[in-house]
PDB file of N, CA and C in Angstrom:
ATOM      1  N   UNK A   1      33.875  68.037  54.142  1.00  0.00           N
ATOM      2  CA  UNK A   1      33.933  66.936  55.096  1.00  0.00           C
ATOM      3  C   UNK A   1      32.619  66.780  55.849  1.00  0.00           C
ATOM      4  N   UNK A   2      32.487  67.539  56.045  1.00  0.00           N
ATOM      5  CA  UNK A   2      30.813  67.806  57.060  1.00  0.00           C
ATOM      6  C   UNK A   2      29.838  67.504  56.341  1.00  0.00           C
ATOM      7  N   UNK A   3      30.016  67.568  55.515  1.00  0.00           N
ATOM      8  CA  UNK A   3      28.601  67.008  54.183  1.00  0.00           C
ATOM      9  C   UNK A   3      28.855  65.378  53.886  1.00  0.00           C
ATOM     10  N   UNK A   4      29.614  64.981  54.087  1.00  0.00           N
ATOM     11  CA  UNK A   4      30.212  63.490  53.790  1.00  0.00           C
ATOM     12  C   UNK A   4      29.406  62.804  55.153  1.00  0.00           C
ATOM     13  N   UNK A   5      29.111  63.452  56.235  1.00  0.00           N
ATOM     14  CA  UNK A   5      28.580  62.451  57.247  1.00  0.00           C
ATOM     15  C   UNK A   5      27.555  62.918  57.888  1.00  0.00           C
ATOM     16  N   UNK A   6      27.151  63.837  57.182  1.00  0.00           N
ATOM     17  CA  UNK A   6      25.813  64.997  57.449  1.00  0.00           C
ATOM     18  C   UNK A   6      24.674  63.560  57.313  1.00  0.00           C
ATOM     19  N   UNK A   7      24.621  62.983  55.938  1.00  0.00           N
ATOM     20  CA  UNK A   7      23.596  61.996  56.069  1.00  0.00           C
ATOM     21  C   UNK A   7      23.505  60.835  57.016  1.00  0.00           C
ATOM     22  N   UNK A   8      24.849  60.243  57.006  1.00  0.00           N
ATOM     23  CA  UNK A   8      24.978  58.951  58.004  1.00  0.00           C
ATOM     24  C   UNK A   8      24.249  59.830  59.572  1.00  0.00           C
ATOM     25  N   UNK A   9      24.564  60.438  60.184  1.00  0.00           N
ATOM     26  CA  UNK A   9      24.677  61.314  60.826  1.00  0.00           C
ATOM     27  C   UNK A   9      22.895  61.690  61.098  1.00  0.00           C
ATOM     28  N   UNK A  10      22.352  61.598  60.131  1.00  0.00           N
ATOM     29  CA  UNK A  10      21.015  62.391  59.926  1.00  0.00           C
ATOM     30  C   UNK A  10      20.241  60.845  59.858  1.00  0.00           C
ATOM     31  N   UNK A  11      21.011  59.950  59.435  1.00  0.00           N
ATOM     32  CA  UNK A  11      19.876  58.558  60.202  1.00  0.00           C
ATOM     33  C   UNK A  11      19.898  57.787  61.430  1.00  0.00           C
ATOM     34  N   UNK A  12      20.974  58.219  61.971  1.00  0.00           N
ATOM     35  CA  UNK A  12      21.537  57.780  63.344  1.00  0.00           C
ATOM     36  C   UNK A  12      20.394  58.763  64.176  1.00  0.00           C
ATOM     37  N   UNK A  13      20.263  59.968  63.929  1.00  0.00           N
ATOM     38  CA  UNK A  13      19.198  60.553  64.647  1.00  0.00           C
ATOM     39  C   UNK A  13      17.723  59.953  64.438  1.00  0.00           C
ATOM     40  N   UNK A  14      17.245  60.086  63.433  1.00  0.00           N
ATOM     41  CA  UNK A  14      16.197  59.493  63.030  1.00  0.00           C
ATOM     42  C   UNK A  14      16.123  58.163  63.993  1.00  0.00           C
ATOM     43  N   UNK A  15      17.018  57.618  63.770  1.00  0.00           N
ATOM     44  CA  UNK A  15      16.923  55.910  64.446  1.00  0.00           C
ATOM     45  C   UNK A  15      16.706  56.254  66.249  1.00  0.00           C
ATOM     46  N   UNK A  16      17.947  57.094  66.579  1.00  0.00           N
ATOM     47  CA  UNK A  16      17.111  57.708  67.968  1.00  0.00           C
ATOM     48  C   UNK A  16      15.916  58.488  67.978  1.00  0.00           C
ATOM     49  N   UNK A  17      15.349  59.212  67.494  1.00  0.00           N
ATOM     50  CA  UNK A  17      14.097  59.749  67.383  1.00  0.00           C
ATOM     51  C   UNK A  17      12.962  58.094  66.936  1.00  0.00           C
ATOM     52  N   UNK A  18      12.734  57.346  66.610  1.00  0.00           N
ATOM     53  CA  UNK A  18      12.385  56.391  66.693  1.00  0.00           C
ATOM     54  C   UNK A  18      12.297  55.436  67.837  1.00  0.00           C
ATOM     55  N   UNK A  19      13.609  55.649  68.178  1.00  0.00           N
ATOM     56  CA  UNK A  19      13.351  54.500  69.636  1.00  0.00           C
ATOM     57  C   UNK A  19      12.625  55.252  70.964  1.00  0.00           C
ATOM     58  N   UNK A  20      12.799  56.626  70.661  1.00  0.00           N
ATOM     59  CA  UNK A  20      12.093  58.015  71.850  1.00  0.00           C
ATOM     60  C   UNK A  20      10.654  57.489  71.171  1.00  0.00           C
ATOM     61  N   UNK A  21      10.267  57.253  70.066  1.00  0.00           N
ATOM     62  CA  UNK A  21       8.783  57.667  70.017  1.00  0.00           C
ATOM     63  C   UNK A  21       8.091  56.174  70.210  1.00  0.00           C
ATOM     64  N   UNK A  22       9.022  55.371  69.920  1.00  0.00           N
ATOM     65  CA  UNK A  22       8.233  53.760  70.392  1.00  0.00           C
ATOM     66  C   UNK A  22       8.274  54.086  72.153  1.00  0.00           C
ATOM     67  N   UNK A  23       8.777  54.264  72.802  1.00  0.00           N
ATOM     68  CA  UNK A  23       8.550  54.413  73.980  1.00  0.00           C
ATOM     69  C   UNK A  23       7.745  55.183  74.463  1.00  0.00           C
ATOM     70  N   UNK A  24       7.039  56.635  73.726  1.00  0.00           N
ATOM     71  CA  UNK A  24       5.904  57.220  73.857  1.00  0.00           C
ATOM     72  C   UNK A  24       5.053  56.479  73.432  1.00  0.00           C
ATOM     73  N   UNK A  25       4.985  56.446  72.903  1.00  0.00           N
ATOM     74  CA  UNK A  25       3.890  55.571  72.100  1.00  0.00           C
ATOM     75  C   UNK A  25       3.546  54.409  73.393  1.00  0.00           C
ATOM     76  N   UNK A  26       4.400  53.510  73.813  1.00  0.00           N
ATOM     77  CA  UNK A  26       3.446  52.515  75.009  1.00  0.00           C
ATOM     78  C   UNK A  26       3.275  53.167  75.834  1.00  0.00           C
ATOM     79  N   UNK A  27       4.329  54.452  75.691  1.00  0.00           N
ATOM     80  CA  UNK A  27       3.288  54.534  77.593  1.00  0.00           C
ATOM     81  C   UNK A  27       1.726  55.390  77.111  1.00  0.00           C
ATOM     82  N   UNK A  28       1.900  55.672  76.051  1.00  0.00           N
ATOM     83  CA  UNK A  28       0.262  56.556  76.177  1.00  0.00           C
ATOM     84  C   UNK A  28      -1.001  55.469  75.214  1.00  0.00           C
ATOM     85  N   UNK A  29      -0.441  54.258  74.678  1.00  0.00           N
ATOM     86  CA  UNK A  29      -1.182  53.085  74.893  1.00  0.00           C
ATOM     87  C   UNK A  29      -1.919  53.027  76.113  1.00  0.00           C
ATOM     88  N   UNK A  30      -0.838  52.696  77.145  1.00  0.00           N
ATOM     89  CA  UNK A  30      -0.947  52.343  78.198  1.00  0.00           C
ATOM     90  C   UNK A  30      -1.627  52.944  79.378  1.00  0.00           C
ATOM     91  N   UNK A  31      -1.417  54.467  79.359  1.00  0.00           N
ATOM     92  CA  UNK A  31      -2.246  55.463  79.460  1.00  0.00           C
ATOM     93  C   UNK A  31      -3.853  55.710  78.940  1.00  0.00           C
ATOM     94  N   UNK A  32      -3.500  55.697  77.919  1.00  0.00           N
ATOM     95  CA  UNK A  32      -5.067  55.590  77.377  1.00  0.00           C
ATOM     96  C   UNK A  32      -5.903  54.702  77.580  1.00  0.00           C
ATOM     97  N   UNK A  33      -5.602  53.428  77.850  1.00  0.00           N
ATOM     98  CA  UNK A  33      -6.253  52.203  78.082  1.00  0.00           C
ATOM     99  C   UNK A  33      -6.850  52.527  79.668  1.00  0.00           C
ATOM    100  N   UNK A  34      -6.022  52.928  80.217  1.00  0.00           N
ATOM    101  CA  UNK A  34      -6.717  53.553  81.732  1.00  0.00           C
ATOM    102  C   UNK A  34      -7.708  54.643  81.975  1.00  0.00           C
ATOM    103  N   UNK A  35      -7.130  55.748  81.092  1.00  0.00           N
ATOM    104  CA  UNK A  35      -7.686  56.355  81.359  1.00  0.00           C
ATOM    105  C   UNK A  35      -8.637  56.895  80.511  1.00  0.00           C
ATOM    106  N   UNK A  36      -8.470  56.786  79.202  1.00  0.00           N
ATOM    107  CA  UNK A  36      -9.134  57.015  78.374  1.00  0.00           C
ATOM    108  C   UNK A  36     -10.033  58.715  77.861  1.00  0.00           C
ATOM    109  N   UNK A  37      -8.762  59.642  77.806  1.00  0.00           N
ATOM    110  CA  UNK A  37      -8.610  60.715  77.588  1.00  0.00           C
ATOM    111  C   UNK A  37      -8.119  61.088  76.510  1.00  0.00           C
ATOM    112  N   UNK A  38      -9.126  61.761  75.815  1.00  0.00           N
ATOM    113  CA  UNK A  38      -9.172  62.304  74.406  1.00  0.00           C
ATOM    114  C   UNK A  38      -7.741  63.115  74.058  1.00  0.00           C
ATOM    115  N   UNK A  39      -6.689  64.263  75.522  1.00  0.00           N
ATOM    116  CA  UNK A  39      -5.777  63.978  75.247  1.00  0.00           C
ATOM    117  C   UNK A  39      -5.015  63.727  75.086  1.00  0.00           C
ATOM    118  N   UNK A  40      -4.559  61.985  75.343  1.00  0.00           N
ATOM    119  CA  UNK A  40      -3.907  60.914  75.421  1.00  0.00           C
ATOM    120  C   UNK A  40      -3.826  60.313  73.992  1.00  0.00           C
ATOM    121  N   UNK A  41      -5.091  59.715  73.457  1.00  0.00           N
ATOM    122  CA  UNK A  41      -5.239  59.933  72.683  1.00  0.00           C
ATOM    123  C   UNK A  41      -4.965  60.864  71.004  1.00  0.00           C
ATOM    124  N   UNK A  42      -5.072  62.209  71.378  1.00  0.00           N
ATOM    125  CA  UNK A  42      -4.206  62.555  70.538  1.00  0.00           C
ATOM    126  C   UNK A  42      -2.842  62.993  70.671  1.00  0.00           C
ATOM    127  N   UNK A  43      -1.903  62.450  71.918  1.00  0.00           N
ATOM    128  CA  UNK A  43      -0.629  62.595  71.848  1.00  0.00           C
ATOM    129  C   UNK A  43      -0.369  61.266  71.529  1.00  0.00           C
ATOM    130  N   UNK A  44      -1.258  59.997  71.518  1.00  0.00           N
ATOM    131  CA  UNK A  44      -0.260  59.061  70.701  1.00  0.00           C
ATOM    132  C   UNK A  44      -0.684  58.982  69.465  1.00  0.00           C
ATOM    133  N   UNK A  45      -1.710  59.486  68.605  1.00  0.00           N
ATOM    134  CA  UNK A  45      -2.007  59.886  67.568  1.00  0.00           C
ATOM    135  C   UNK A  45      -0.536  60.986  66.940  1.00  0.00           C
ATOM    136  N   UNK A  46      -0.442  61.573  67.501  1.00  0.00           N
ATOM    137  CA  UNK A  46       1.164  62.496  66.922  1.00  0.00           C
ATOM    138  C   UNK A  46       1.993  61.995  67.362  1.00  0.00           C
ATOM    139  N   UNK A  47       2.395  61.454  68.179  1.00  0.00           N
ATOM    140  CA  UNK A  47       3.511  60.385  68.870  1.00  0.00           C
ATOM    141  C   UNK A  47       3.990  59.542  67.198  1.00  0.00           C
ATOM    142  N   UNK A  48       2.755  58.642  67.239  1.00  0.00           N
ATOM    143  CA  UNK A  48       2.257  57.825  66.112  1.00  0.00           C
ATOM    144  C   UNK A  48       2.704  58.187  64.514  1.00  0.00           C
ATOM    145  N   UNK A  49       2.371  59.371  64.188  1.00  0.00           N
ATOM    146  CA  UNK A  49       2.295  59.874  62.977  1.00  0.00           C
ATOM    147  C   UNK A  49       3.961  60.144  62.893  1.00  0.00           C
ATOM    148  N   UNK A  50       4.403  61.060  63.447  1.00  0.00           N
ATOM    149  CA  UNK A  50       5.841  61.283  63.876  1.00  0.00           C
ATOM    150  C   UNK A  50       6.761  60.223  63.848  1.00  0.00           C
ATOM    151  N   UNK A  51       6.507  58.629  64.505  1.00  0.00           N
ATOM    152  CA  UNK A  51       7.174  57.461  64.402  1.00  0.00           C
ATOM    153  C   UNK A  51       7.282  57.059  62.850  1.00  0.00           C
ATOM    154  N   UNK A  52       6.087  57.229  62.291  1.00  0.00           N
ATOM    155  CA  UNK A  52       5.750  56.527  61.074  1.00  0.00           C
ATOM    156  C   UNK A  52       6.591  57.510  60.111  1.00  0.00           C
ATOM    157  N   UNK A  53       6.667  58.922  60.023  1.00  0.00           N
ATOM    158  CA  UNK A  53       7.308  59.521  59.176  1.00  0.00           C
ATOM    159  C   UNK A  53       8.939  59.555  59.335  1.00  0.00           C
ATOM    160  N   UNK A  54       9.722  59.021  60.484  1.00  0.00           N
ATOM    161  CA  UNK A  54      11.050  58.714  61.111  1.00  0.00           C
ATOM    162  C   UNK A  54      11.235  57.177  60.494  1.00  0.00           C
ATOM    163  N   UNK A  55      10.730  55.957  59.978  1.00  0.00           N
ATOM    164  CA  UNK A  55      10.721  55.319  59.994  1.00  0.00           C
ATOM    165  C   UNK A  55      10.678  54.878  58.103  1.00  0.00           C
ATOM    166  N   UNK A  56       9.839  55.593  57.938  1.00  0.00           N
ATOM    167  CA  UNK A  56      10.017  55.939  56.032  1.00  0.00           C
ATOM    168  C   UNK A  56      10.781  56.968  56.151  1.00  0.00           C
ATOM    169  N   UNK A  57      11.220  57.797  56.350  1.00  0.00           N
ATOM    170  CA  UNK A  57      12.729  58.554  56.627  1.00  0.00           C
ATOM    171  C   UNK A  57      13.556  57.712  56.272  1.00  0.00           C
ATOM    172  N   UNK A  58      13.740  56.580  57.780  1.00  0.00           N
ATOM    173  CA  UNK A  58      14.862  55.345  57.560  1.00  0.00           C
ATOM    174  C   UNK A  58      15.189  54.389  56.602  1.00  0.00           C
ATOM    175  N   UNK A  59      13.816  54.465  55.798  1.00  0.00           N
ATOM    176  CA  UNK A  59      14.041  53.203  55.226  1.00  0.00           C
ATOM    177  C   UNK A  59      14.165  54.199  53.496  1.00  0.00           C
ATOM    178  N   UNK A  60      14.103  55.484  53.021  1.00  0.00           N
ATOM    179  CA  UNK A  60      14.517  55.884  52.231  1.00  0.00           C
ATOM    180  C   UNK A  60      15.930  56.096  52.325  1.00  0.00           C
ATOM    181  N   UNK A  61      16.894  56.583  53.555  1.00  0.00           N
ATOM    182  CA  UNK A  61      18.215  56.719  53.547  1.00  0.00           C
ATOM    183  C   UNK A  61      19.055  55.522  53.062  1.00  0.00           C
ATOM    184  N   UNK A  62      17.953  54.071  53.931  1.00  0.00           N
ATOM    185  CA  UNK A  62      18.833  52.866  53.859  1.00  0.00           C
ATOM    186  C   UNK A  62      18.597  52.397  51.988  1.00  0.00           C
ATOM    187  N   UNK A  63      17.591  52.424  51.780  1.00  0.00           N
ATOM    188  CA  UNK A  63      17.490  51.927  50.489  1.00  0.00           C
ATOM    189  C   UNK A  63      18.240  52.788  48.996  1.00  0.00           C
ATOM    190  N   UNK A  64      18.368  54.262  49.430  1.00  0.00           N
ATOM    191  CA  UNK A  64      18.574  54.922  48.477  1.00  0.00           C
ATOM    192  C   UNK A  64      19.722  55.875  48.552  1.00  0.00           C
ATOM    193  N   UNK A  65      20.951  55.818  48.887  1.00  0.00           N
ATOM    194  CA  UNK A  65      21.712  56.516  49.361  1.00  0.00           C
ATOM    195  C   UNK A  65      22.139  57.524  48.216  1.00  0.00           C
ATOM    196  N   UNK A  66      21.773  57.706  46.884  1.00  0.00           N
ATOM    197  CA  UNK A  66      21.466  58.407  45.909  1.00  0.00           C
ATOM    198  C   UNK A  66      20.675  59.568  45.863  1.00  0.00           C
ATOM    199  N   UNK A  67      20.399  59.429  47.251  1.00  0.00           N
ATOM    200  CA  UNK A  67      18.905  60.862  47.035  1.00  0.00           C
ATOM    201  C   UNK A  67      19.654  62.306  47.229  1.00  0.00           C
ATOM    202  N   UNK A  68      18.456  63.128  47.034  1.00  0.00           N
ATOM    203  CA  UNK A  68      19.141  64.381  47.437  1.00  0.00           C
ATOM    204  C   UNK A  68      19.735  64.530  48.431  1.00  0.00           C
ATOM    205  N   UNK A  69      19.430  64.166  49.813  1.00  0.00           N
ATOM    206  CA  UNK A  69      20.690  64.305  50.641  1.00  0.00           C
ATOM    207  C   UNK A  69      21.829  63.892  50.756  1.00  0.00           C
ATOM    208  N   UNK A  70      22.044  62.583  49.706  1.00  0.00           N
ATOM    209  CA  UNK A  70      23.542  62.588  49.579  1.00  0.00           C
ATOM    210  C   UNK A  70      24.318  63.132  48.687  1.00  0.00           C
ATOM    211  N   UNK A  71      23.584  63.584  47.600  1.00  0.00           N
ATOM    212  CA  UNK A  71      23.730  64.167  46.794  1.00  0.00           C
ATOM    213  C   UNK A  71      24.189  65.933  46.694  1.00  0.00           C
ATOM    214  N   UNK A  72      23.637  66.595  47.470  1.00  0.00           N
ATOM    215  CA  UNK A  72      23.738  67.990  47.567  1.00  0.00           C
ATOM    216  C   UNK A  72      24.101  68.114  49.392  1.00  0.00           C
ATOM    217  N   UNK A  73      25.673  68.393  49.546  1.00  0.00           N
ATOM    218  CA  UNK A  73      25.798  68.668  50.763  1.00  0.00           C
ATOM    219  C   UNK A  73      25.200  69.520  51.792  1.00  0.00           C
ATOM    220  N   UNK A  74      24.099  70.807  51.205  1.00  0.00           N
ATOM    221  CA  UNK A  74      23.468  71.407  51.547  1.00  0.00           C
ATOM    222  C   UNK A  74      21.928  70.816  52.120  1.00  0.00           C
ATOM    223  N   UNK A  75      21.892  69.857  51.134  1.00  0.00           N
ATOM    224  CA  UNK A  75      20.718  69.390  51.494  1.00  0.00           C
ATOM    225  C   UNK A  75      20.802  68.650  52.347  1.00  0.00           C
ATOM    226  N   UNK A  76      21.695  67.541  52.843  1.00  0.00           N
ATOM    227  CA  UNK A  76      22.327  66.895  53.545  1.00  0.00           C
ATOM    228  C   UNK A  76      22.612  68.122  55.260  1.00  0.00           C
ATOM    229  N   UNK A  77      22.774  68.393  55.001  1.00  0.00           N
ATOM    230  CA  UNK A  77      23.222  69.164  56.334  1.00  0.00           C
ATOM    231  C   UNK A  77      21.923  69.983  56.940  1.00  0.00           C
ATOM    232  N   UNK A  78      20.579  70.206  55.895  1.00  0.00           N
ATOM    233  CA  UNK A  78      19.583  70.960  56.572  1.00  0.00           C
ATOM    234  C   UNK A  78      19.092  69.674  56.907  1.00  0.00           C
ATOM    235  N   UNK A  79      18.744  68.662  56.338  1.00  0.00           N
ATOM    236  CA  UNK A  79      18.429  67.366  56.767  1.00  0.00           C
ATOM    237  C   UNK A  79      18.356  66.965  58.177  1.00  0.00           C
ATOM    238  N   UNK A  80      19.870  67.028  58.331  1.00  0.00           N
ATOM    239  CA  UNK A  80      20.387  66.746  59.243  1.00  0.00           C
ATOM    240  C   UNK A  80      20.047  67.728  60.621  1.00  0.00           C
ATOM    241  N   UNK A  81      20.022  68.590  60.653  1.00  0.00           N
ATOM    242  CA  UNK A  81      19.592  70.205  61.106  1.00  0.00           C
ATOM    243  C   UNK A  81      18.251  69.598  61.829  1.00  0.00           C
ATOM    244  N   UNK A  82      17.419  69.346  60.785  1.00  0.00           N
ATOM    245  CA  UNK A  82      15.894  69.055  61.095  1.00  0.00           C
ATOM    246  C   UNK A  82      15.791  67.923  61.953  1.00  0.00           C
ATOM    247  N   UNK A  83      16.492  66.998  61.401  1.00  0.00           N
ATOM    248  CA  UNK A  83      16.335  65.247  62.792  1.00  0.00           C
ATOM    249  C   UNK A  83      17.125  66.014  63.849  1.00  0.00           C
ATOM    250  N   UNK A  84      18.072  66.961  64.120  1.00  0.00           N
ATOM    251  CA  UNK A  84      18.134  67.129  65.299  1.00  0.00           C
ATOM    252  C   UNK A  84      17.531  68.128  66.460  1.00  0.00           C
ATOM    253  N   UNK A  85      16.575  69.140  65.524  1.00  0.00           N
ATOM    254  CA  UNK A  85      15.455  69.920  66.085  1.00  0.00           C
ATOM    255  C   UNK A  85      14.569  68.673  66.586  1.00  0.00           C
ATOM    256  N   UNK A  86      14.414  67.850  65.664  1.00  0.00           N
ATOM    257  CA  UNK A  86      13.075  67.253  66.100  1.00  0.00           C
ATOM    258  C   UNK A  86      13.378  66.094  67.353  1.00  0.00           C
ATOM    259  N   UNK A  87      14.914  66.027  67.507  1.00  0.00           N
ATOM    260  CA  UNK A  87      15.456  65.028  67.921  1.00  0.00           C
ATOM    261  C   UNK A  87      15.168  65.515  69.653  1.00  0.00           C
ATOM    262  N   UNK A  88      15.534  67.010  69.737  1.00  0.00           N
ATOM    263  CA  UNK A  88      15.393  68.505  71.103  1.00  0.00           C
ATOM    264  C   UNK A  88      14.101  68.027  71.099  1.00  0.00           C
ATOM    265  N   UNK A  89      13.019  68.324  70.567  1.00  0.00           N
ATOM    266  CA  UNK A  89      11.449  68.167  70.728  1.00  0.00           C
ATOM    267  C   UNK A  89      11.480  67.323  71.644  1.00  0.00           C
ATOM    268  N   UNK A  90      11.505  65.969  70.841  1.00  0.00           N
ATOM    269  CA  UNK A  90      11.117  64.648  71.491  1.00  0.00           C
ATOM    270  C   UNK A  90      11.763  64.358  72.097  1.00  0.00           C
ATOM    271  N   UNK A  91      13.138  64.868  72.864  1.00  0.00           N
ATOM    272  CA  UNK A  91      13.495  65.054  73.874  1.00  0.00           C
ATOM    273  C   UNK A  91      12.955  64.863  75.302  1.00  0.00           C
ATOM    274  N   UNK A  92      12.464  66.736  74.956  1.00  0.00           N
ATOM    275  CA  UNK A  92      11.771  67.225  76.009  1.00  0.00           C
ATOM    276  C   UNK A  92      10.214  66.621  76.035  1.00  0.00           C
ATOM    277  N   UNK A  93       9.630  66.049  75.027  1.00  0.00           N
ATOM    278  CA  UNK A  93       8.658  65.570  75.550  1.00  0.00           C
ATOM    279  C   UNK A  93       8.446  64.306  75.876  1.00  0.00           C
ATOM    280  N   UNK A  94       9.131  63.151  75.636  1.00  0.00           N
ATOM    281  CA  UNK A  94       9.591  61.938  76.227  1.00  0.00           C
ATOM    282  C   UNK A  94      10.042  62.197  78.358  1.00  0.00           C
ATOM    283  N   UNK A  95      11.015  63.394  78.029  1.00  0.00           N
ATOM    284  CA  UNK A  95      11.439  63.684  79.928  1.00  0.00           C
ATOM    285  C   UNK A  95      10.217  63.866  80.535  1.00  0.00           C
ATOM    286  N   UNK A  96       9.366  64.758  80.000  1.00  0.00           N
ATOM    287  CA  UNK A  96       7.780  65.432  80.762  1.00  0.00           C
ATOM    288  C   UNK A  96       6.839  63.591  80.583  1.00  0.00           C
ATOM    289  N   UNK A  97       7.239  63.100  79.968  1.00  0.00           N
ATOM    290  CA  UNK A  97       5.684  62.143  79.763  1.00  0.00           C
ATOM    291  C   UNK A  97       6.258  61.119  80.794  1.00  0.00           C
ATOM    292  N   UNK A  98       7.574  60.909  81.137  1.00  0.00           N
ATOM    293  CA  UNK A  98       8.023  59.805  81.867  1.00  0.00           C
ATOM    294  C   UNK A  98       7.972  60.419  83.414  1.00  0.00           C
ATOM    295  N   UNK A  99       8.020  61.493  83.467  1.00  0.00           N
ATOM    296  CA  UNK A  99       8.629  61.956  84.889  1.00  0.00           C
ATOM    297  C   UNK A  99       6.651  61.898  85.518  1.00  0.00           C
TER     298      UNK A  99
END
């Protein structure tokens, strides 16, 4: 059963980990434009990179629901495992960049 919604489950995070990193992402635009600190700069440079790999994430789940993670419940569930480590990350670093 847990493997049946491990994937749905594992793009719903992704899709929140996406909307956390578009919102980093302007404020250290926005940041950087002021202040113009090298490391501002490279936190929306990884902000950035991080969005872009959540986003081809999304659009392999949506297009291909055939892949290995739906395919192998194991794989599906570390999947899933991982968008929500990364989901804790960007968490905590979205709370620190806003506060």
């Amino acid at each position: 059963m847990i493997a049946n919604i491990a994937t749905p489950a594992a793009m719903g995070v992704a899709g929140i980990n996406s909307m956390l990193l578009v919102v980093l992402v302007a404020v250290w635009v926005r940041n950087y434009r002021q202040f113009g600190s090298p490391m501002i700069l490279g936190l929306l440079g990884f902000s950035s990179v991080l969005l872009i790999e959540n986003l081809i994430a999304l659009a392999f789940f949506f297009s291909s629901m055939q892949t290995l993670y739906s395919m192998d419940p194991l794989a599906g569930q570390v999947v899933f495992g991982m968008r929500l480590l990364e989901l804790v990350a960007i968490s905590f670093l979205s709370y620190a960049t806003l506060q």
